[in-house]
N, C-alpha and C. Protein backbone atom coordinates (compact mmCIF):
# COMPACT_ATOMS: atom_id res chain seq x y z
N UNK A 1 122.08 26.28 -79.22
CA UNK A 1 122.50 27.53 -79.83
C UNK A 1 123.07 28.44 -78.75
N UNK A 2 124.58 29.22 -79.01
CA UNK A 2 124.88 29.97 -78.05
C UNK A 2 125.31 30.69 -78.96
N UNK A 3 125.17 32.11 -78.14
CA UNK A 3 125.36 33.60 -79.10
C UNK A 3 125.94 34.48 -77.74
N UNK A 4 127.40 34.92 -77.84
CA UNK A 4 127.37 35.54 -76.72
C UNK A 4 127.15 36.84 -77.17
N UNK A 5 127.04 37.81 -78.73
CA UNK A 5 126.77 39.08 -78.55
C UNK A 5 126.03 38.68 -80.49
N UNK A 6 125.14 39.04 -80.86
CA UNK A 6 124.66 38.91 -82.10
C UNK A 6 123.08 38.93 -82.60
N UNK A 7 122.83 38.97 -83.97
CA UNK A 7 121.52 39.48 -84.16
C UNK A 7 121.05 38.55 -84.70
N UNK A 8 119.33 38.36 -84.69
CA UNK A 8 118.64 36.94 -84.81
C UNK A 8 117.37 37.86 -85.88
N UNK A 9 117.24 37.49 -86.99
CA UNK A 9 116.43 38.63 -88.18
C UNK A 9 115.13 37.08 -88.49
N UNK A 10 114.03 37.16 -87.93
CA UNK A 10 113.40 36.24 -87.76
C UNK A 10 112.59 36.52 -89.24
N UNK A 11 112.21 37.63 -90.06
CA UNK A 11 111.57 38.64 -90.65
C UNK A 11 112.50 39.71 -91.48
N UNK A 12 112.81 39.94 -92.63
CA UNK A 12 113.14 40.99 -92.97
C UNK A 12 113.00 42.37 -92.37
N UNK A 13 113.40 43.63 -91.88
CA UNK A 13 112.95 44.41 -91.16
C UNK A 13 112.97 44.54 -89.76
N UNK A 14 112.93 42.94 -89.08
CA UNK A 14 112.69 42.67 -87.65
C UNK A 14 114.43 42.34 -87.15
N UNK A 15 114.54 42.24 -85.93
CA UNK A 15 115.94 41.73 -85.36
C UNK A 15 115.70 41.90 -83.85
N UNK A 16 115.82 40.74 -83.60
CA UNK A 16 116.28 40.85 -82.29
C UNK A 16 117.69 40.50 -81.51
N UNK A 17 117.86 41.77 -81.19
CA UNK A 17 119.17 41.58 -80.39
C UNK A 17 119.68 40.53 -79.11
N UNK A 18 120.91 39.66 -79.76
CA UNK A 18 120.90 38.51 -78.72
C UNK A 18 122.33 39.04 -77.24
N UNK A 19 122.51 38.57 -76.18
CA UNK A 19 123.47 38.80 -75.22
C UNK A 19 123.61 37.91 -74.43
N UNK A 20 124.73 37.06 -74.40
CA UNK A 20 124.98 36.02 -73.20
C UNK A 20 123.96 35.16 -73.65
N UNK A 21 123.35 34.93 -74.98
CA UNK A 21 122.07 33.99 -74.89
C UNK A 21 122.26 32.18 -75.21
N UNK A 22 121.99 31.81 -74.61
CA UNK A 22 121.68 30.34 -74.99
C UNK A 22 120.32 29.42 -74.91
N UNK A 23 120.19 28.76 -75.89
CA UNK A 23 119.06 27.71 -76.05
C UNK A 23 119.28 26.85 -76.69
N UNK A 24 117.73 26.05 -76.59
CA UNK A 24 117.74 24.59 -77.29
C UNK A 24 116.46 24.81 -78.29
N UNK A 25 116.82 24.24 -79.51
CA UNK A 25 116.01 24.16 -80.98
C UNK A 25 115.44 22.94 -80.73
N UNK A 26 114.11 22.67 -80.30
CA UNK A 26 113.65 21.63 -80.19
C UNK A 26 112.66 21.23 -81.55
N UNK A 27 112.23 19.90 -82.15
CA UNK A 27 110.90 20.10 -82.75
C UNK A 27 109.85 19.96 -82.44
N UNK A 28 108.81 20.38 -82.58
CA UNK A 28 107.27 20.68 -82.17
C UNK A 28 106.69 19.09 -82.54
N UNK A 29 106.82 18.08 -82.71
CA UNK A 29 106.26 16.68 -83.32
C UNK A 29 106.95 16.02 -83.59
N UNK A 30 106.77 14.76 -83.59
CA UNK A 30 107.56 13.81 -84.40
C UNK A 30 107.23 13.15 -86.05
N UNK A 31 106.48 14.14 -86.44
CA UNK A 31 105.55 13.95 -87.54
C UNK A 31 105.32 15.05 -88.38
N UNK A 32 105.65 15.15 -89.65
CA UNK A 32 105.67 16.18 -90.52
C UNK A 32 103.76 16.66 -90.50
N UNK A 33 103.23 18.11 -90.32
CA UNK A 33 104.77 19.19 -90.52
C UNK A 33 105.72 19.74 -88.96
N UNK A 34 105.61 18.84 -87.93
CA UNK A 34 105.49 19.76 -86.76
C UNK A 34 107.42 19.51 -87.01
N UNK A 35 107.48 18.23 -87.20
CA UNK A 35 108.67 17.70 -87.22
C UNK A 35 109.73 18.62 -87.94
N UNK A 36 109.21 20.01 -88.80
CA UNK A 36 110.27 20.80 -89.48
C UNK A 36 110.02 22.01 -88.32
N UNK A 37 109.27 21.96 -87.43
CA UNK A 37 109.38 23.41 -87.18
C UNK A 37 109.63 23.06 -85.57
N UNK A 38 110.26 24.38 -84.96
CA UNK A 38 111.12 24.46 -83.76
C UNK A 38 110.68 25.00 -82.67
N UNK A 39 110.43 25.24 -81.12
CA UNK A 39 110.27 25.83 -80.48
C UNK A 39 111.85 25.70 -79.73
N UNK A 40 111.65 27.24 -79.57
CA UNK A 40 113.31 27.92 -78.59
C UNK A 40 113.03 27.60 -77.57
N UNK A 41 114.02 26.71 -76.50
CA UNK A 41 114.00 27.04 -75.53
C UNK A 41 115.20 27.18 -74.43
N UNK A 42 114.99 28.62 -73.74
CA UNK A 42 115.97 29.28 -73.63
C UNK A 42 116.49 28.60 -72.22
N UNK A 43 117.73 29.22 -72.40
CA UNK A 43 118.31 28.51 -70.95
C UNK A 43 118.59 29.52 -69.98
N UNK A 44 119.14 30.78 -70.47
CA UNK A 44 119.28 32.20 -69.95
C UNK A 44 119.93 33.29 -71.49
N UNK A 45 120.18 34.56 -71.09
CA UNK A 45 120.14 35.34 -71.73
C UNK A 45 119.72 36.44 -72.10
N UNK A 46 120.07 37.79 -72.84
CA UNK A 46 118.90 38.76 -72.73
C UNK A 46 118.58 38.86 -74.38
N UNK A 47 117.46 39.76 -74.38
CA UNK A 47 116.98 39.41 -75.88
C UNK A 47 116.25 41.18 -76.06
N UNK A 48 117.08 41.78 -76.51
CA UNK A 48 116.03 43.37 -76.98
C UNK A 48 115.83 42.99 -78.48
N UNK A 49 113.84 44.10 -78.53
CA UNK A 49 113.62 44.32 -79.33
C UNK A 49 113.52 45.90 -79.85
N UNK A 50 113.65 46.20 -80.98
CA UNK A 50 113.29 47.73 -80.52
C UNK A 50 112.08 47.82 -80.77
N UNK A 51 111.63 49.21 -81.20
CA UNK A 51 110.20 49.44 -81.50
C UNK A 51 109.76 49.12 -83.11
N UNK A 52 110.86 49.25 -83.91
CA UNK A 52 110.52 49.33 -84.89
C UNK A 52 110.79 47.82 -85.51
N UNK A 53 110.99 47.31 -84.85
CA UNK A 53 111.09 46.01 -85.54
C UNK A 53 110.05 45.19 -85.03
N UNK A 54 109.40 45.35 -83.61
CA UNK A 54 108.18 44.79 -83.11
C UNK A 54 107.07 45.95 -83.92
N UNK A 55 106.79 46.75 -84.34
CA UNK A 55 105.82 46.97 -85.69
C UNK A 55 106.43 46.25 -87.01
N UNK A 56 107.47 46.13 -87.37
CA UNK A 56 107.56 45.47 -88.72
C UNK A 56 106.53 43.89 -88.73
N UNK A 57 107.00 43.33 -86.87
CA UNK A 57 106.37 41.82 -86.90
C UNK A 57 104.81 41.72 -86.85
N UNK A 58 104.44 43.30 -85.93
CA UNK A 58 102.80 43.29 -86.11
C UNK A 58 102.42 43.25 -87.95
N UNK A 59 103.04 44.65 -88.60
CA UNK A 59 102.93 44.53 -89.77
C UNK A 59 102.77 43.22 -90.56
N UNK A 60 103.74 42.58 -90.61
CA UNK A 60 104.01 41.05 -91.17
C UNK A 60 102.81 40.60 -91.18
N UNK A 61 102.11 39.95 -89.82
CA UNK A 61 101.14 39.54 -89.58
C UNK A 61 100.09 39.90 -89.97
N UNK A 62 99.55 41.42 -89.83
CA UNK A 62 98.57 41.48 -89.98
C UNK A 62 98.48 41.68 -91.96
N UNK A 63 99.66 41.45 -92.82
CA UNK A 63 99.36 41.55 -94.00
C UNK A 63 99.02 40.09 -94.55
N UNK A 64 99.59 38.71 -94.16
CA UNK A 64 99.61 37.09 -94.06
C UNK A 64 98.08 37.41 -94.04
N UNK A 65 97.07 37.69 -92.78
CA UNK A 65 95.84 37.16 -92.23
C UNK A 65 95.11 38.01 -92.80
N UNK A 66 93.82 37.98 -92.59
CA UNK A 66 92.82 38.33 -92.79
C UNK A 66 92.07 39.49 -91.85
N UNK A 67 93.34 39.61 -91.18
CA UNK A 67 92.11 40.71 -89.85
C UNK A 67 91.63 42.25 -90.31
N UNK A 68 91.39 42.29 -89.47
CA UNK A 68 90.40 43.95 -89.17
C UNK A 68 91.09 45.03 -88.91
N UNK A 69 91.95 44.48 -88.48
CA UNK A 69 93.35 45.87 -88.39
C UNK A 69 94.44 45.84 -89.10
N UNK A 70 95.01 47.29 -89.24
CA UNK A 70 95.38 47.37 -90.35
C UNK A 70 96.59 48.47 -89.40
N UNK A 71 97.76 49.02 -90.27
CA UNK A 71 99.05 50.25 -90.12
C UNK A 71 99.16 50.23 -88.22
N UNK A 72 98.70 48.97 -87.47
CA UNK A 72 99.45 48.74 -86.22
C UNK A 72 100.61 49.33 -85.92
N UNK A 73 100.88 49.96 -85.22
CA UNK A 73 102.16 50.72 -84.63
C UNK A 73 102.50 50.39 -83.33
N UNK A 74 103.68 49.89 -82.79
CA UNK A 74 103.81 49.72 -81.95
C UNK A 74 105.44 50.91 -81.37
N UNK A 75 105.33 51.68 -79.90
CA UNK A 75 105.80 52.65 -79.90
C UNK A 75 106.13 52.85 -78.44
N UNK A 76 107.28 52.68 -77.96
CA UNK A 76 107.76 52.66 -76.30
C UNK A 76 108.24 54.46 -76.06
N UNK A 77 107.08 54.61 -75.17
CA UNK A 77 107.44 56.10 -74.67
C UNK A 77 106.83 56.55 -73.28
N UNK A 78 108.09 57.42 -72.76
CA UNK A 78 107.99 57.51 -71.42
C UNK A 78 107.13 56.41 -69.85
N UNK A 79 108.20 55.26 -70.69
CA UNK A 79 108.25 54.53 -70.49
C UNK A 79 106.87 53.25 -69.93
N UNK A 80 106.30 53.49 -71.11
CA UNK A 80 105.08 52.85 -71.49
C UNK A 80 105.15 52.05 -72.95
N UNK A 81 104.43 51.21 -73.25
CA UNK A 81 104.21 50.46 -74.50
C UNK A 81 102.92 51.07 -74.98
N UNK A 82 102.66 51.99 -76.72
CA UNK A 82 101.57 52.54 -77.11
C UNK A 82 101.41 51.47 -78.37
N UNK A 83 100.28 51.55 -78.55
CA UNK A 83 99.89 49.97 -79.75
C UNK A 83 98.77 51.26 -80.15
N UNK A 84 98.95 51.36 -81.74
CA UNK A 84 97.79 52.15 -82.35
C UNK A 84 97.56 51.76 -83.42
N UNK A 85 96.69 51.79 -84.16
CA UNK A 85 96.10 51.30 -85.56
C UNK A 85 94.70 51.70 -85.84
N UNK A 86 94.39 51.26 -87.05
CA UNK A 86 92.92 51.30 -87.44
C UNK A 86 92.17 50.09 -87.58
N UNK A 87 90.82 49.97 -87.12
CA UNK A 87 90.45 48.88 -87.05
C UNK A 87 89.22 49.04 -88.25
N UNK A 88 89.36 48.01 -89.07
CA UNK A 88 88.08 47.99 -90.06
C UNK A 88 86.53 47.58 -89.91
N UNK A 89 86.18 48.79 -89.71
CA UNK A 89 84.42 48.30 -89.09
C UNK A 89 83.63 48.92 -89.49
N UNK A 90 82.23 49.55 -89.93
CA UNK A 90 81.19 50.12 -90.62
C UNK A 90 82.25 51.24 -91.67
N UNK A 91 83.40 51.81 -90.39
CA UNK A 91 83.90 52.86 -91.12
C UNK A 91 85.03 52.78 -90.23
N UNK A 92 86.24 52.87 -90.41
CA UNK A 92 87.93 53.04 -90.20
C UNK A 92 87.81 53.28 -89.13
N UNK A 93 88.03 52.68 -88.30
CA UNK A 93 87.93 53.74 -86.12
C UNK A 93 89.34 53.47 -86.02
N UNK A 94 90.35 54.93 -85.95
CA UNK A 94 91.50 54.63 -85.40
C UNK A 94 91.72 54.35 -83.64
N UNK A 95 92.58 53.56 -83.38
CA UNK A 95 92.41 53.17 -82.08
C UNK A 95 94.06 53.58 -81.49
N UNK A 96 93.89 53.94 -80.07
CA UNK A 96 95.34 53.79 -79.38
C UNK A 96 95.27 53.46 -77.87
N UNK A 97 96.38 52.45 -77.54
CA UNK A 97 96.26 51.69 -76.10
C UNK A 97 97.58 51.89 -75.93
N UNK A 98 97.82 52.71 -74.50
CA UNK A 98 98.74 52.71 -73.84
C UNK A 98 99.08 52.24 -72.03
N UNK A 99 100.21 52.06 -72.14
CA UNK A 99 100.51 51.81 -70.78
C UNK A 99 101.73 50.82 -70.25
N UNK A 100 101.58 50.88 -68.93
CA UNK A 100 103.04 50.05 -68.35
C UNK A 100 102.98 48.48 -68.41
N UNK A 101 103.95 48.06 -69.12
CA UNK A 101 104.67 46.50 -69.30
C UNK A 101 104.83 45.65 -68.31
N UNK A 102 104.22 44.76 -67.88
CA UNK A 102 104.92 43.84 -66.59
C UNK A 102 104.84 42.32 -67.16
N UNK A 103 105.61 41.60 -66.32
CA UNK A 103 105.39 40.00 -67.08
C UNK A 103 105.16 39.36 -65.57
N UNK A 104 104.59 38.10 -66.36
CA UNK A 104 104.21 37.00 -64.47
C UNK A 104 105.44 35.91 -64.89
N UNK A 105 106.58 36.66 -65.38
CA UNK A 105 107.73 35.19 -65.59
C UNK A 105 107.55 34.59 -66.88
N UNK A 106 105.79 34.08 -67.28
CA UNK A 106 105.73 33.44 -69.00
C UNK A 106 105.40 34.48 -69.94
N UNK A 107 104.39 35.60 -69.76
CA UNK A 107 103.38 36.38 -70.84
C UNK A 107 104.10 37.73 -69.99
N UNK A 108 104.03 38.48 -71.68
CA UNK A 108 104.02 39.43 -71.16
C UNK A 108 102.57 40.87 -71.16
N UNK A 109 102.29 41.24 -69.95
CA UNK A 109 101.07 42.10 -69.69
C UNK A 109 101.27 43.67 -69.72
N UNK A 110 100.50 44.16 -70.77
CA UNK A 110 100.03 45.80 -70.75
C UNK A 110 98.44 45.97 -70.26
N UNK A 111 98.78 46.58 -69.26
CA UNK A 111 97.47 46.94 -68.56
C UNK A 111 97.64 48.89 -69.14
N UNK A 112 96.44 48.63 -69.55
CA UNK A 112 95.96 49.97 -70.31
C UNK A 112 94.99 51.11 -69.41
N UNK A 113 96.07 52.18 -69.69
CA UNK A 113 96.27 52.66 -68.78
C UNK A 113 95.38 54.31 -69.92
N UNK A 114 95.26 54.38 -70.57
CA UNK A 114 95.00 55.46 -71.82
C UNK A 114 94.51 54.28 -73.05
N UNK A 115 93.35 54.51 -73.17
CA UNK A 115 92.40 53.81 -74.69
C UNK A 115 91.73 55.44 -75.11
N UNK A 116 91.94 55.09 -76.64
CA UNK A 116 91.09 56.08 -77.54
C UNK A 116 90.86 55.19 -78.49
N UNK A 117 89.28 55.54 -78.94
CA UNK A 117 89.04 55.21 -80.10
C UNK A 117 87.09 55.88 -80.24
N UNK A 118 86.66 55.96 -81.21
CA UNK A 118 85.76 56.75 -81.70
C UNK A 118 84.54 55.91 -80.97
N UNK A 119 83.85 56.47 -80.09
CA UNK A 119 82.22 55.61 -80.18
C UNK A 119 82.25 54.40 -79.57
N UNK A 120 83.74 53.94 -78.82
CA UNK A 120 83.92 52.25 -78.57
C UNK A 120 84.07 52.05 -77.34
N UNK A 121 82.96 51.58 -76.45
CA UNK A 121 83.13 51.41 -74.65
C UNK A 121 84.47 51.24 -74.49
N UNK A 122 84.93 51.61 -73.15
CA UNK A 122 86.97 51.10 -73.43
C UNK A 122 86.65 49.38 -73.19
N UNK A 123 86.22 48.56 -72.73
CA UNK A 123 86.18 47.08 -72.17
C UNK A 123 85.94 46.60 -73.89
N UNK A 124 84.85 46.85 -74.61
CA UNK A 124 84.43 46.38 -76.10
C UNK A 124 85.94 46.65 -76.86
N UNK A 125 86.35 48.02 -76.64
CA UNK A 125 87.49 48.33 -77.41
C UNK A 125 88.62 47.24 -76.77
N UNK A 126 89.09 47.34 -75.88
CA UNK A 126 90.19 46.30 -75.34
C UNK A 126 89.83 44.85 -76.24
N UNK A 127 88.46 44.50 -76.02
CA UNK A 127 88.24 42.64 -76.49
C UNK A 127 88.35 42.78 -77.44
N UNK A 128 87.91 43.60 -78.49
CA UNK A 128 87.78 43.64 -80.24
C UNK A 128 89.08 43.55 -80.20
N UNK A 129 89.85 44.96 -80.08
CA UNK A 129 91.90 44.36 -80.07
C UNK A 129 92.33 43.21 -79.76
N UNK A 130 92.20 42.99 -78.36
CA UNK A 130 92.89 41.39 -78.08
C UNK A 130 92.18 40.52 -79.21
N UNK A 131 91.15 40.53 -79.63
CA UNK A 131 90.74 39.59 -80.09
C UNK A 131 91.53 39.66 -81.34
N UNK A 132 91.34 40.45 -82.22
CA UNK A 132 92.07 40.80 -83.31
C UNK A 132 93.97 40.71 -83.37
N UNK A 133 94.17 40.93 -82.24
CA UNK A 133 95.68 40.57 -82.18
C UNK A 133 95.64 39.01 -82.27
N UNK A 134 95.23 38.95 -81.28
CA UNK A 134 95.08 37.00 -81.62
C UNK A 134 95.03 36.16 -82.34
N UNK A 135 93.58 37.15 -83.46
CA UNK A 135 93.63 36.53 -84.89
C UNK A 135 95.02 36.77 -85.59
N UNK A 136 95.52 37.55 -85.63
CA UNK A 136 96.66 37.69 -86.27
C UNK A 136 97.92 37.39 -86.15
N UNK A 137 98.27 37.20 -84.48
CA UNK A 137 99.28 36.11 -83.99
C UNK A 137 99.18 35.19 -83.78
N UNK A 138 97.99 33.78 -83.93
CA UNK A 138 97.88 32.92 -83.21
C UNK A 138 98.74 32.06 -84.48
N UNK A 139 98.73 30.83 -83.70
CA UNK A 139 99.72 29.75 -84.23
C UNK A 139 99.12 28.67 -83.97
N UNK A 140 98.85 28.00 -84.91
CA UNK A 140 98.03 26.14 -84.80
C UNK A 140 96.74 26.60 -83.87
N UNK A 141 95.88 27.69 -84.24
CA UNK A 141 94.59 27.85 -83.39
C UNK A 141 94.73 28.30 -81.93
N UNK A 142 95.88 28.54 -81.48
CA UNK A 142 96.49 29.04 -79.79
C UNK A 142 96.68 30.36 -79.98
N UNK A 143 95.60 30.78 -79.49
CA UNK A 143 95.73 32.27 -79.53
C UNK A 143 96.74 33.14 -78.59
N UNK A 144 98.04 34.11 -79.39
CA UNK A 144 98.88 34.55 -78.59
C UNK A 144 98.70 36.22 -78.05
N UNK A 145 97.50 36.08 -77.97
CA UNK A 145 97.33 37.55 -77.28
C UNK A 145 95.69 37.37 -77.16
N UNK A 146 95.42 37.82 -75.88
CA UNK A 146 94.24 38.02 -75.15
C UNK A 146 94.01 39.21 -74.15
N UNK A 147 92.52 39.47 -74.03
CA UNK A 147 91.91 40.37 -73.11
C UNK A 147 91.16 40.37 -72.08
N UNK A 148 92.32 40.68 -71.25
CA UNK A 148 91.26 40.36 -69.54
C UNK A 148 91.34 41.36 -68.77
N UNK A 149 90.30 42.08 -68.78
CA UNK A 149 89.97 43.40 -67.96
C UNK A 149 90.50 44.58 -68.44
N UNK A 150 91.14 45.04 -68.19
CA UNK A 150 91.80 46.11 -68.84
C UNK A 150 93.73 45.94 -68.79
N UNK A 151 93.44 44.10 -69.52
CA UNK A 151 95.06 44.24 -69.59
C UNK A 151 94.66 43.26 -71.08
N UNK A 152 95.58 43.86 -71.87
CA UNK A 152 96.53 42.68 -72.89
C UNK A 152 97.22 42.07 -72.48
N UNK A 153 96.87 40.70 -72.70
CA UNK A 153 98.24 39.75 -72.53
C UNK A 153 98.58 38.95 -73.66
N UNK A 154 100.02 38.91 -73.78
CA UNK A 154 100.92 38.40 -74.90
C UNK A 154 101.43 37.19 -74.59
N UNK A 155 101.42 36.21 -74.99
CA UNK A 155 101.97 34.84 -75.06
C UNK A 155 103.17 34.33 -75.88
N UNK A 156 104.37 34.40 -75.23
CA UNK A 156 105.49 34.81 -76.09
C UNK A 156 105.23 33.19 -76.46
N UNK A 157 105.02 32.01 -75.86
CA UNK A 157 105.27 30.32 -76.17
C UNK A 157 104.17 30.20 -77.91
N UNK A 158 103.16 31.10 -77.80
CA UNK A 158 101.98 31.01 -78.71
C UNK A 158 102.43 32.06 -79.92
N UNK A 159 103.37 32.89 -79.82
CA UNK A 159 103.32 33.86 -80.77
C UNK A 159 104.66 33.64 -81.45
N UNK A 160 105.64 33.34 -80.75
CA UNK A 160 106.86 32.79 -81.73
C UNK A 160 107.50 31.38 -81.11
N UNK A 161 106.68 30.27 -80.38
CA UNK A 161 107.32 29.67 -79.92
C UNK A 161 108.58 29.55 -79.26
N UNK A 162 108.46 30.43 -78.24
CA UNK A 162 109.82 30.75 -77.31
C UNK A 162 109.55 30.27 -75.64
N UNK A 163 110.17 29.26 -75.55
CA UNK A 163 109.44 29.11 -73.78
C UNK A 163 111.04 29.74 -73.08
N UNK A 164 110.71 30.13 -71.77
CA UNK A 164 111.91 30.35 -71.40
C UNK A 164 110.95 31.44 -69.66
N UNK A 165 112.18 31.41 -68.70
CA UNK A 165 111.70 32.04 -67.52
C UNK A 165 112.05 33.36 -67.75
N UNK A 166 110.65 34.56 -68.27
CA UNK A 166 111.41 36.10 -67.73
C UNK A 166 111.68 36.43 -66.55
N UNK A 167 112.74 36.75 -66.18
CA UNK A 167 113.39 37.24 -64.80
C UNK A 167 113.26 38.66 -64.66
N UNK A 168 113.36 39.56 -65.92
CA UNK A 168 113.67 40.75 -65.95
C UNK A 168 112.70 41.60 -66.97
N UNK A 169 112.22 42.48 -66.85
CA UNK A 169 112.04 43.11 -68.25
C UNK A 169 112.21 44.86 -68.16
N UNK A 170 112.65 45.17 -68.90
CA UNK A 170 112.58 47.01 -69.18
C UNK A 170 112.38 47.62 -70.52
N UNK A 171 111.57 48.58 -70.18
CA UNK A 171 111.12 49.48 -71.41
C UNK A 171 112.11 50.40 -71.33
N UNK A 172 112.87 50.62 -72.63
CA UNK A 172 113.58 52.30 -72.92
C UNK A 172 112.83 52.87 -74.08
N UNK A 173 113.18 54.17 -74.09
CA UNK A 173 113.11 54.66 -75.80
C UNK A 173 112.94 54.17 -76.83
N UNK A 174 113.89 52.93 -76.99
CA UNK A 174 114.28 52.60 -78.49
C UNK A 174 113.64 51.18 -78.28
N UNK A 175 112.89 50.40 -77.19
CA UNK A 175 112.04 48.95 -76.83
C UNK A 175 112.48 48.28 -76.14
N UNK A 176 111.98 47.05 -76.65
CA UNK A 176 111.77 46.09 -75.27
C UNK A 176 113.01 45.44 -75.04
N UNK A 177 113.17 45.36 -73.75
CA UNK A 177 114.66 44.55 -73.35
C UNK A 177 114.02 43.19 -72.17
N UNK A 178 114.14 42.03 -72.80
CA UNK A 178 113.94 40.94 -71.73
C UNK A 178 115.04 40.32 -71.34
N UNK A 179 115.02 39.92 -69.72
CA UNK A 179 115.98 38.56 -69.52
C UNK A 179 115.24 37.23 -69.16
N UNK A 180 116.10 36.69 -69.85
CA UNK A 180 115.62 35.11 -69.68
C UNK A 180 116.67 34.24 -68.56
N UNK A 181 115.58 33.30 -67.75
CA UNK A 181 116.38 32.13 -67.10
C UNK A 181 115.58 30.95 -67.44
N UNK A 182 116.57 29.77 -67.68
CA UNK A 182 115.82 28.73 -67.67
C UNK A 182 115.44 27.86 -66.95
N UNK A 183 114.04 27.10 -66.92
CA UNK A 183 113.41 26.33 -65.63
C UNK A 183 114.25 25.72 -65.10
N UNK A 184 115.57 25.14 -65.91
CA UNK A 184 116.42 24.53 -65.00
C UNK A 184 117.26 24.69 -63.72
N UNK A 185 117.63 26.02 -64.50
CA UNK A 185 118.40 26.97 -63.20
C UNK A 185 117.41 26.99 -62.48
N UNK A 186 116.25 27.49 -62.53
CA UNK A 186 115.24 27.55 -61.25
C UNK A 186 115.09 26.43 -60.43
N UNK A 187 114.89 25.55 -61.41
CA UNK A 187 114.99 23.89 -60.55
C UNK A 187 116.25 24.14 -59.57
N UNK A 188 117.10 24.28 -59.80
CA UNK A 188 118.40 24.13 -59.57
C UNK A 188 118.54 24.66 -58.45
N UNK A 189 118.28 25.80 -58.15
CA UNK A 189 118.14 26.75 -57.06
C UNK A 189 117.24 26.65 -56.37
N UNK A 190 115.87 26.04 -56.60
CA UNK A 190 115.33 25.51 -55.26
C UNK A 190 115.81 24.24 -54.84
N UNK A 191 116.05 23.22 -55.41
CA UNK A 191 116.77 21.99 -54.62
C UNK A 191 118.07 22.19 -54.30
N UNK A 192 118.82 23.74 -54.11
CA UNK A 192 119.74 23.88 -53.41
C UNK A 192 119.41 24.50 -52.13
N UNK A 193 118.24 25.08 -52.31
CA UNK A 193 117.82 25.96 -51.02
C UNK A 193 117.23 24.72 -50.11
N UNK A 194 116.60 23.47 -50.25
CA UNK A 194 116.17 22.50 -49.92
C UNK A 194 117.12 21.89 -49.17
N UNK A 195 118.02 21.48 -49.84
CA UNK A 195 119.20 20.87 -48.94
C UNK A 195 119.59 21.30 -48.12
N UNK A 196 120.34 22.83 -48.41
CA UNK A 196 120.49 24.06 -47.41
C UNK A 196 119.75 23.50 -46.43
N UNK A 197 118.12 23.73 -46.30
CA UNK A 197 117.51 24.00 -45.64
C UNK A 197 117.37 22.57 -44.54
N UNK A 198 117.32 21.17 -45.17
CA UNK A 198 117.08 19.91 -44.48
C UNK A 198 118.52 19.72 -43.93
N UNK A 199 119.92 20.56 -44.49
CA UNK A 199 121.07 20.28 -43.68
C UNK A 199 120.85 20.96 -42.39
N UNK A 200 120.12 22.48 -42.32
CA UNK A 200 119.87 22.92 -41.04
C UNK A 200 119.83 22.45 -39.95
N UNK A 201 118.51 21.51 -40.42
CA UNK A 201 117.75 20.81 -39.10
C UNK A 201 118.96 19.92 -38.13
């Protein structure tokens, strides 16, 4: 698949904006049902989401499942990622987690930087969320969002089946903007630096 400028509507409501992008539609099995369904994988490219279409996809989800949270909002400001909702427990505890975006290349990490919520240690509050995001994004039992310490982490391979190298990422106003490279190019560029390097000698 190559898209040099165009929109990808995974979801009614949702879109993500494609640029310079290319990938490969692979299938997940050779055996029905994996055999109908696809994992992306990207070769390079950039891919924004805004804000309001990454709440339409929390939305989605959490109406499909069964979880504990409920009117999830997701909301990029001054240049932070804010995730708020209500979580269903003795009695409604609205919750909000903010803070700055970074990725290690696969997942992307919000280390929370501002937690509110009624009566809820911040560490209990962080795991109940991750946990609950998880329930609600995971895919074939692979949970795509987890809690470790005082960071969320997102599993883009677990949550929409997308593998691909982030190179880049930035928060604006209006959301998330990633770039992608693919392992190949990376391959590529260290066994050029290699040669480089053994022509030296």
């Amino acid at each position: 698949m190559d898209v040099a400028k165009g929109d990808y509507s995974p979801i009614p409501g949702a879109t993500f904006e494609l640029q310079n992008f290319s990938a490969l539609m692979r299938a997940r099995g050779n055996s029905s049902p994996l055999c109908f369904n696809r994992t992306t994988e990207i070769n390079h490219g950039q891919v924004f989401v805004s804000s309001e279409s990454l709440t339409h996809l929390f939305a989605q989800k959490v109406q499909q499942g069964q979880s504990k949270l409920k009117d999830v909002k997701v909301e990029i400001k001054e240049n932070q990622a804010h995730i708020s909702g209500t979580m269903d427990k003795a009695i409604d505890v609205h919750f909000e987690i903010a803070g700055p975006v970074t990725t290690d290349g696969t997942n992307l990490i919000l280390t929370a930087k501002k937690i509110k919520a009624a009566g809820i240690p911040v560490k209990g509050l962080l795991g109940m969320v991750g946990k609950h995001l998880g329930d609600i994004l995971q895919s074939e039992s692979v949970e795509g969002v987890k809690a470790e310490g005082d960071k969320l982490i997102f599993v883009p391979a677990s949550i929409s089946h997308v593998k691909g190298r982030i190179v880049k990422l930035d928060l604006t106003d209006q959301g998330l903007r990633l770039d992608f490279e693919g392992a190949e190019k990376k391959s590529n560029v260290a066994s050029t630096r290699s040669t480089k390097a053994q022509g030296s000698q």
